[in-house]
C-alpha atoms as a PDB file:
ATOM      1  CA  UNK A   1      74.256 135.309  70.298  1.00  0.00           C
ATOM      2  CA  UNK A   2      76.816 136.568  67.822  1.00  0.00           C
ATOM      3  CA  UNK A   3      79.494 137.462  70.671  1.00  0.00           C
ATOM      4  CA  UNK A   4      78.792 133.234  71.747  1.00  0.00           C
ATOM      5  CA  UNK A   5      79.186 132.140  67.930  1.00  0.00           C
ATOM      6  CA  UNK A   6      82.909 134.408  67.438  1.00  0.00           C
ATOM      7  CA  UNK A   7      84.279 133.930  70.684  1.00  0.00           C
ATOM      8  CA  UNK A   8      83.763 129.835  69.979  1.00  0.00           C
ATOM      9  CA  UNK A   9      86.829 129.603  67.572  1.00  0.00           C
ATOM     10  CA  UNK A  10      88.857 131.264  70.181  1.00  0.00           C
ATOM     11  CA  UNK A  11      88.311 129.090  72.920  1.00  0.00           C
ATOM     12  CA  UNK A  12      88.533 125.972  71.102  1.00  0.00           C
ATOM     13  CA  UNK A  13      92.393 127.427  69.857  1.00  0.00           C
ATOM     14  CA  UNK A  14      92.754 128.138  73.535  1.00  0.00           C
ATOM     15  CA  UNK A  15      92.328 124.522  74.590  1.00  0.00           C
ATOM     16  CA  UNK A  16      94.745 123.066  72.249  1.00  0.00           C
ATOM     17  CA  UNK A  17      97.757 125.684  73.327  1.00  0.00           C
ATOM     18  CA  UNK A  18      96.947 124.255  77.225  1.00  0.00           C
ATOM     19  CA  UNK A  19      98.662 121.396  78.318  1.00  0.00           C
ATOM     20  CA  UNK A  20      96.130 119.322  80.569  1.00  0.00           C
ATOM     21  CA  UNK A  21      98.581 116.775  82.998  1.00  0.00           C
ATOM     22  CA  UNK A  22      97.618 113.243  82.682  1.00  0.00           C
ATOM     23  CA  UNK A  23      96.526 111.319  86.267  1.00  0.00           C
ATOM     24  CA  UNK A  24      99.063 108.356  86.862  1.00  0.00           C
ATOM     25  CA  UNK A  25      96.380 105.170  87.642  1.00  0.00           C
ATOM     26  CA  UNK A  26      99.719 103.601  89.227  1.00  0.00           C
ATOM     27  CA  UNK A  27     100.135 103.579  92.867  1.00  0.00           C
ATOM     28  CA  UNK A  28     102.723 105.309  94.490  1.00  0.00           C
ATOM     29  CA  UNK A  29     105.152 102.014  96.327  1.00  0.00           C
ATOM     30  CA  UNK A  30     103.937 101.487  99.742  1.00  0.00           C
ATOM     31  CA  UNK A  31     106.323 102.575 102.553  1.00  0.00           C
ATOM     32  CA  UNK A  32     106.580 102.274 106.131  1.00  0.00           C
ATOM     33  CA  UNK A  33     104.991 105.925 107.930  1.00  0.00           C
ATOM     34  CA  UNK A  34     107.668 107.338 109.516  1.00  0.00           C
ATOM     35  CA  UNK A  35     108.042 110.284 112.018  1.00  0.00           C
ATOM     36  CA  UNK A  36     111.025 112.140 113.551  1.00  0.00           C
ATOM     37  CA  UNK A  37     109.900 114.374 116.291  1.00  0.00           C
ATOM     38  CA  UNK A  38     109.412 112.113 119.450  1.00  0.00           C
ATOM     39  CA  UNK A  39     106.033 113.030 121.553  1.00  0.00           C
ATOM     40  CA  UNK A  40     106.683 115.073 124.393  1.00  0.00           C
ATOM     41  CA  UNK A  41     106.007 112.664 126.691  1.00  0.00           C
ATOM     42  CA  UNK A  42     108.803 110.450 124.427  1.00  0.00           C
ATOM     43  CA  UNK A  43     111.156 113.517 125.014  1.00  0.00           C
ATOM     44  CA  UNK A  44     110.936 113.510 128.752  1.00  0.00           C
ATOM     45  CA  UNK A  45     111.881 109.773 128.854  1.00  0.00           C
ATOM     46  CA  UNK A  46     114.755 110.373 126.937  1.00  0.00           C
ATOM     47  CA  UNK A  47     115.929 113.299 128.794  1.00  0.00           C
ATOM     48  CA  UNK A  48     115.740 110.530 131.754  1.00  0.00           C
ATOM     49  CA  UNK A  49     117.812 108.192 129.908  1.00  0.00           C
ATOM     50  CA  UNK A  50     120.233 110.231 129.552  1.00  0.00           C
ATOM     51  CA  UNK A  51     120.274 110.700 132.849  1.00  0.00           C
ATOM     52  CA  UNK A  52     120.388 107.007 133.763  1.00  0.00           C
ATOM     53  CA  UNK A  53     123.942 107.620 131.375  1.00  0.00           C
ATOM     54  CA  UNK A  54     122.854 105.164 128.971  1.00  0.00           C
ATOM     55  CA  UNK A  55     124.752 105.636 125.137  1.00  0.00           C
ATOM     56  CA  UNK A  56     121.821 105.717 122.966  1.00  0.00           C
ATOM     57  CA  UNK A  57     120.529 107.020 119.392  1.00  0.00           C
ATOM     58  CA  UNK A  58     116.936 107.987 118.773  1.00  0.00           C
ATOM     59  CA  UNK A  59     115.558 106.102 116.072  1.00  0.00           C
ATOM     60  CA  UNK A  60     112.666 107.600 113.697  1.00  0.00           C
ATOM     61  CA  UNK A  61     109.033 106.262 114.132  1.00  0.00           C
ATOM     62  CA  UNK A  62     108.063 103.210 111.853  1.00  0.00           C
ATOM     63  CA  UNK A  63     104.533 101.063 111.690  1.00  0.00           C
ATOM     64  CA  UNK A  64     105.015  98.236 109.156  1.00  0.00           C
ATOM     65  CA  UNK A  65     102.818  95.458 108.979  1.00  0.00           C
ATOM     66  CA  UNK A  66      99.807  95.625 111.030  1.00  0.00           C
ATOM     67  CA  UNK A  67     100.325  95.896 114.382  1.00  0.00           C
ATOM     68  CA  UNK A  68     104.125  96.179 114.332  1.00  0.00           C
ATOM     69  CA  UNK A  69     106.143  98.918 115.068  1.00  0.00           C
ATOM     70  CA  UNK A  70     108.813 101.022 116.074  1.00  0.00           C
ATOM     71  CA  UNK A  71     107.078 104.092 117.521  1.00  0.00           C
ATOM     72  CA  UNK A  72     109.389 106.092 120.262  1.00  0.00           C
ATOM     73  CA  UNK A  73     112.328 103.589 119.995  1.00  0.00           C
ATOM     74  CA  UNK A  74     115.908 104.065 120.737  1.00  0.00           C
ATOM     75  CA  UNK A  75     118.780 101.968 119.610  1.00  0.00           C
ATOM     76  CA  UNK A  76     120.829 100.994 123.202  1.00  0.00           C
ATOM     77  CA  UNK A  77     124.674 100.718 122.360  1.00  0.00           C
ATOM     78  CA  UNK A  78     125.542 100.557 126.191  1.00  0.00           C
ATOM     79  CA  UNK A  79     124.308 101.217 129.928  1.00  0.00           C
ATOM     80  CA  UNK A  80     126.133 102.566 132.563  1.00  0.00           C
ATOM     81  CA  UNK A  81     126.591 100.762 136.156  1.00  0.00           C
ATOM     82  CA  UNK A  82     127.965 102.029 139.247  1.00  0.00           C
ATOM     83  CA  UNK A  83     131.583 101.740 138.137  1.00  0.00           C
ATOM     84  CA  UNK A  84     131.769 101.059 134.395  1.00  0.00           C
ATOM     85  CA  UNK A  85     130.258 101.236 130.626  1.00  0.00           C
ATOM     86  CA  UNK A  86     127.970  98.054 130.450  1.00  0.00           C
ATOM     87  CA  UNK A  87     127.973  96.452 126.650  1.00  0.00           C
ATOM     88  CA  UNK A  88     124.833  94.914 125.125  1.00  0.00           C
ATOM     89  CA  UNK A  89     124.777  92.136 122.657  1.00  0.00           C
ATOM     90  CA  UNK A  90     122.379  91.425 119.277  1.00  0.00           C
ATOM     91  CA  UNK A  91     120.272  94.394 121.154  1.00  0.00           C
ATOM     92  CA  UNK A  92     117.742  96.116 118.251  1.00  0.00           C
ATOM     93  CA  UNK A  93     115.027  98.666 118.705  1.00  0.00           C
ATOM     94  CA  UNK A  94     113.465  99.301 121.959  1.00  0.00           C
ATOM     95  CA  UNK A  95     111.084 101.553 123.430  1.00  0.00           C
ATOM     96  CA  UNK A  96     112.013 104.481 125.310  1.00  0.00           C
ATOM     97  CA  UNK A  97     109.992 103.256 128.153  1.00  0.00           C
ATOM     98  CA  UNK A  98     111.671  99.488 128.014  1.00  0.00           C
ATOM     99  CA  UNK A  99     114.939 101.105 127.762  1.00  0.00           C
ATOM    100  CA  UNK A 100     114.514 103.228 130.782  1.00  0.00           C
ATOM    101  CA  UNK A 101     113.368 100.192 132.731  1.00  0.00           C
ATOM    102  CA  UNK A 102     115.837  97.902 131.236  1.00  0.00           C
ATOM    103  CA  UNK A 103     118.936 100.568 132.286  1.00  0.00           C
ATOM    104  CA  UNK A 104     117.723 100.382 135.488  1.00  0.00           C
ATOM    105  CA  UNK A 105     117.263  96.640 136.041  1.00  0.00           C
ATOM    106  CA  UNK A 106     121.017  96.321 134.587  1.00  0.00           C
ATOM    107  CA  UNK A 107     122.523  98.856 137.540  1.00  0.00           C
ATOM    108  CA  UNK A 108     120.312  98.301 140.395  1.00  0.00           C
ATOM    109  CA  UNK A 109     118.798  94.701 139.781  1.00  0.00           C
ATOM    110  CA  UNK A 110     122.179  92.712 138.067  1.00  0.00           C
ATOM    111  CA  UNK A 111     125.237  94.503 138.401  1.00  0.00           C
ATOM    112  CA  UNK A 112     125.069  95.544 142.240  1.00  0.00           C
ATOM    113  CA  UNK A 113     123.863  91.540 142.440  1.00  0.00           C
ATOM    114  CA  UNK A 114     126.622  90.190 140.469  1.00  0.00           C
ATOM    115  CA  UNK A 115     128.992  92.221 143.116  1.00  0.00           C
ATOM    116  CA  UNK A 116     127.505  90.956 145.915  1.00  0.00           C
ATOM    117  CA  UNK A 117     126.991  87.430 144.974  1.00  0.00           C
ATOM    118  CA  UNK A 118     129.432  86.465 142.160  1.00  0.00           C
ATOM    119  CA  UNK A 119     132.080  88.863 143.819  1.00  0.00           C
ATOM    120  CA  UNK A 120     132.287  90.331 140.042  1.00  0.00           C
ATOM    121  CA  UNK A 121     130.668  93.304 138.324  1.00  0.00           C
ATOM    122  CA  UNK A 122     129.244  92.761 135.085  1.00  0.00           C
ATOM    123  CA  UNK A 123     130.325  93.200 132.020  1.00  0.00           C
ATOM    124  CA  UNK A 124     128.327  92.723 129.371  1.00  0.00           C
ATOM    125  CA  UNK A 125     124.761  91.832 129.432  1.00  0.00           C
ATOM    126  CA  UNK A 126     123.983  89.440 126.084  1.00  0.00           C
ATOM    127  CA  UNK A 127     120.751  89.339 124.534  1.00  0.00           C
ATOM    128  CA  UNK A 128     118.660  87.533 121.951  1.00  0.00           C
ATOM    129  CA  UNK A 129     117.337  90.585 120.577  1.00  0.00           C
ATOM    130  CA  UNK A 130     114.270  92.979 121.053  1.00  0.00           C
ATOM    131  CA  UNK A 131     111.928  94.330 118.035  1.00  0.00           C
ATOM    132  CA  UNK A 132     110.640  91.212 115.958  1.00  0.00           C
ATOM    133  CA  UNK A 133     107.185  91.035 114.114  1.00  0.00           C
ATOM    134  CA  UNK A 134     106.086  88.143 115.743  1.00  0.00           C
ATOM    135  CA  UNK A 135     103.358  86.293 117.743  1.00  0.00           C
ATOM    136  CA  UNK A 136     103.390  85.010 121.164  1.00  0.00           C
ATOM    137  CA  UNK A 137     103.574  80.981 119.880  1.00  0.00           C
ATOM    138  CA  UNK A 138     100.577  78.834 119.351  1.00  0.00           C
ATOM    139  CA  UNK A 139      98.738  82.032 119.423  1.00  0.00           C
ATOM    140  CA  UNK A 140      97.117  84.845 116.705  1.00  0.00           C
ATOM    141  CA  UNK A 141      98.223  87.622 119.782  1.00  0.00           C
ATOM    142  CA  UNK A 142     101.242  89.901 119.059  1.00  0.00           C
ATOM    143  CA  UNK A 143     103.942  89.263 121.200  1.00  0.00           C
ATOM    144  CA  UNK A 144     105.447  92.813 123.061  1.00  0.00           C
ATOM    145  CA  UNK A 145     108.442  92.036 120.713  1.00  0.00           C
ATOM    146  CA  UNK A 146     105.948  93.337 117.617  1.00  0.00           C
ATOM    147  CA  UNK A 147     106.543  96.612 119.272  1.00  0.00           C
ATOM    148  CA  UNK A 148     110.248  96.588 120.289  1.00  0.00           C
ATOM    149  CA  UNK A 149     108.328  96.618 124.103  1.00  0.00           C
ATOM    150  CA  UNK A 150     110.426  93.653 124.640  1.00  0.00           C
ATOM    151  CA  UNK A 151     113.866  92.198 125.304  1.00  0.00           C
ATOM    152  CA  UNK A 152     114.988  88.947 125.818  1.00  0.00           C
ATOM    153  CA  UNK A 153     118.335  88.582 128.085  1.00  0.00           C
ATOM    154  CA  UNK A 154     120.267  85.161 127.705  1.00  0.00           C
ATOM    155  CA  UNK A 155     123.261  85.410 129.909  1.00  0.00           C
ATOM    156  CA  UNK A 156     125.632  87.435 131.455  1.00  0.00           C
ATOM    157  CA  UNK A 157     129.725  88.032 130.805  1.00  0.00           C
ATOM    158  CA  UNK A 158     131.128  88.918 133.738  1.00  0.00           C
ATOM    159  CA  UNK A 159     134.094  91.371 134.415  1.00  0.00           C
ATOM    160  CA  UNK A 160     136.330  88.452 135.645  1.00  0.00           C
ATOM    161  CA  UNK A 161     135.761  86.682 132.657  1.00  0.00           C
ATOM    162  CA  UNK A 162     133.193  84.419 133.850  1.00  0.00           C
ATOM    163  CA  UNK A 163     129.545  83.517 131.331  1.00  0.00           C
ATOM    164  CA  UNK A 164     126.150  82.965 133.526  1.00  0.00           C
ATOM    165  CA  UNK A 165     123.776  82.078 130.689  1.00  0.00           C
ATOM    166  CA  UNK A 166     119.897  80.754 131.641  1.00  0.00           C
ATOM    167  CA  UNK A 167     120.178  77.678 129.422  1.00  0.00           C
ATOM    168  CA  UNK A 168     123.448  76.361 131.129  1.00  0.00           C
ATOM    169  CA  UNK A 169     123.246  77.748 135.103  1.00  0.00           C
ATOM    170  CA  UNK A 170     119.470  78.260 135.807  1.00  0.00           C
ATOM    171  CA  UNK A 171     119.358  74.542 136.763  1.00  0.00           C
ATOM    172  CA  UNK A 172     123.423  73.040 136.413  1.00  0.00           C
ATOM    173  CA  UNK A 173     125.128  76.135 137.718  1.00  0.00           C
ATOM    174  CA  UNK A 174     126.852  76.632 140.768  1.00  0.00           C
ATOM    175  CA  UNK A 175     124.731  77.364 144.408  1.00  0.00           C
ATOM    176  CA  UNK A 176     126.086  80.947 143.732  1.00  0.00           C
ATOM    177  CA  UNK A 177     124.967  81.189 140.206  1.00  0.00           C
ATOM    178  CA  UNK A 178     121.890  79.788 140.284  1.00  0.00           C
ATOM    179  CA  UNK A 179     121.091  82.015 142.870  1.00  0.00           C
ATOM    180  CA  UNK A 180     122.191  85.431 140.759  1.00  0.00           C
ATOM    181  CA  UNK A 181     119.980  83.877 137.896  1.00  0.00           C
ATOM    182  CA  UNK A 182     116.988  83.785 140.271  1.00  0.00           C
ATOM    183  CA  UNK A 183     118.127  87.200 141.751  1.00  0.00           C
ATOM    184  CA  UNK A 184     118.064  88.950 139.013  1.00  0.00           C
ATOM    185  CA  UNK A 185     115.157  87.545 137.295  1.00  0.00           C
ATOM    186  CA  UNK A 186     112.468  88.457 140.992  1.00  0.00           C
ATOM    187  CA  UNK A 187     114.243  92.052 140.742  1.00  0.00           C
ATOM    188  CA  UNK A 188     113.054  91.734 137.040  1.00  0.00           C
ATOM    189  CA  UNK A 189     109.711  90.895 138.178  1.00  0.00           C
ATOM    190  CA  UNK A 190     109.099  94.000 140.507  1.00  0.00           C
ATOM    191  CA  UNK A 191     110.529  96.336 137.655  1.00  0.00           C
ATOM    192  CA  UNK A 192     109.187  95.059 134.611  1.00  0.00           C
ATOM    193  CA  UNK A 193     105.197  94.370 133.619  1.00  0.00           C
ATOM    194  CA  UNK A 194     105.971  90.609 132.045  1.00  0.00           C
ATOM    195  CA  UNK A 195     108.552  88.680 133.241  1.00  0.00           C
ATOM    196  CA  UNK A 196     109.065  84.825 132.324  1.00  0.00           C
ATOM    197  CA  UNK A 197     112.024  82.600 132.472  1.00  0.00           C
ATOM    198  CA  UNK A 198     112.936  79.067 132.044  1.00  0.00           C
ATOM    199  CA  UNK A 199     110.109  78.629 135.887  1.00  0.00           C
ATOM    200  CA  UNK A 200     107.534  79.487 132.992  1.00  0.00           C
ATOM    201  CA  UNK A 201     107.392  76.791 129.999  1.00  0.00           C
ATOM    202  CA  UNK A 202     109.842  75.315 127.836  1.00  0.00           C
ATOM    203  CA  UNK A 203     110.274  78.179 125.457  1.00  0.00           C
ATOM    204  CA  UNK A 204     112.133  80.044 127.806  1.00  0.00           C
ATOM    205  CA  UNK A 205     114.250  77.634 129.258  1.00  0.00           C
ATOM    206  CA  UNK A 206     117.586  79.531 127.706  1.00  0.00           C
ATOM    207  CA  UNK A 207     116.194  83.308 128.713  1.00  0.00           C
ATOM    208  CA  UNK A 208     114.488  86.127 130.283  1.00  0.00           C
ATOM    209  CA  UNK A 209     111.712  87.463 128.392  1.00  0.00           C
ATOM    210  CA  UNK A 210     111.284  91.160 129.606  1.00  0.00           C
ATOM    211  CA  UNK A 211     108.221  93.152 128.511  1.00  0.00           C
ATOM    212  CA  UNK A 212     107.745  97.097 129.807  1.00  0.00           C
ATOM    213  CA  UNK A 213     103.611  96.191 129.172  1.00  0.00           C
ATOM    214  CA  UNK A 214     102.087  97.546 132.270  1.00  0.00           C
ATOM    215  CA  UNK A 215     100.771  93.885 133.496  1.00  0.00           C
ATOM    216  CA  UNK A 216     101.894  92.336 136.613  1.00  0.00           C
ATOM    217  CA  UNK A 217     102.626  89.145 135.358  1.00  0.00           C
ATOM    218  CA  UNK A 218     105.732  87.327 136.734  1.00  0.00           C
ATOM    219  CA  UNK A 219     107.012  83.611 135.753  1.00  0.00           C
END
């Protein structure tokens, strides 16, 4: 009992030399999770995008709000076609899986079309963009865009000069153009999972909504 009662003075000197850190109550900021090493699965689709020849930078993951993200997206700066370096306009985030699909589409299912039909290679392919939180309209349902799983193509420059875009030549092109728009967009159908145009509704009527979603859905 006497040990207790002298070693009490010591410890209570003890406690006032340590310095005991003081919990923060304020929240750390909020920021978007992000992740740099692609899945493997995300690795072997890049590996065959770069064999497709397509000029592309791997972005790092991001999930914002809920339900969008950018998880295994690349940034496209150009495809490549049979004979030439194919540009891309206002093109953001895709997936690696819609940008396989997409470089595809843009050799096999437009350029070689454009060729045969228009007597012109293509260009440059113009766009109205790809990752956008957003939901399909007039509904609560996130669109494929929420997930850069989606890309909408307006029109075409061609290497001659020429501009196909959906809004002017799906309906008041010439014979020849309206049938490249039409071309292009059933060759869309049998490579992508969602594919609508202006045959759809209104809200399409100036492009080609192309989502890499698995369906069979084609419009």
């Amino acid at each position: 009992m006497r040990r207790i009662l002298t070693l009490l003075p010591l410890l209570a000197v003890l406690h006032g030399c340590i310095d005991i850190p003081k919990v923060s109550r304020r929240e750390p900021a909020r920021r978007p999770v992000q992740a740099s090493r692609p899945g493997i699965d995300n690795r072997q689709c890049m590996m065959q995008l770069g064999l497709l020849q397509a000029n592309f930078t791997p972005i790092p993951d991001r999930v914002f709000s809920p339900g969008c993200r950018n998880v295994g997206t690349v940034r496209l700066a150009s495809l490549r076609s049979d004979t030439a370096q194919l540009a891309l306009s206002n093109l953001g985030p895709v997936t690696c899986t819609m940008a396989q699909q997409f470089a595809a589409w843009a050799r096999f299912g437009v350029d070689r079309a454009a060729e045969q039909i228009l007597g012109s290679r293509v260009a440059r392919i113009e766009t109205f963009g790809s990752y956008s939180c957003r939901t399909v309209a007039g509904t609560s349902r996130l669109s494929g865009h929420a997930t850069a799983n989606a890309i909408d193509v307006s029109g075409f420059v061609l290497e001659d000069g020429r501009r196909i875009t959906v809004l002017a030549d799906w309906d008041g092109g010439t014979a020849d153009e309206r049938r490249f728009l039409r071309v292009v967009h059933a060759s869309a159908c049998k490579r992508f999972g969602t594919t609508l145009g202006p045959g759809y509704n209104a809200a399409h009527k100036n492009h080609f909504h192309l989502e890499a979603d698995g369906a069979d859905f084609c419009r």
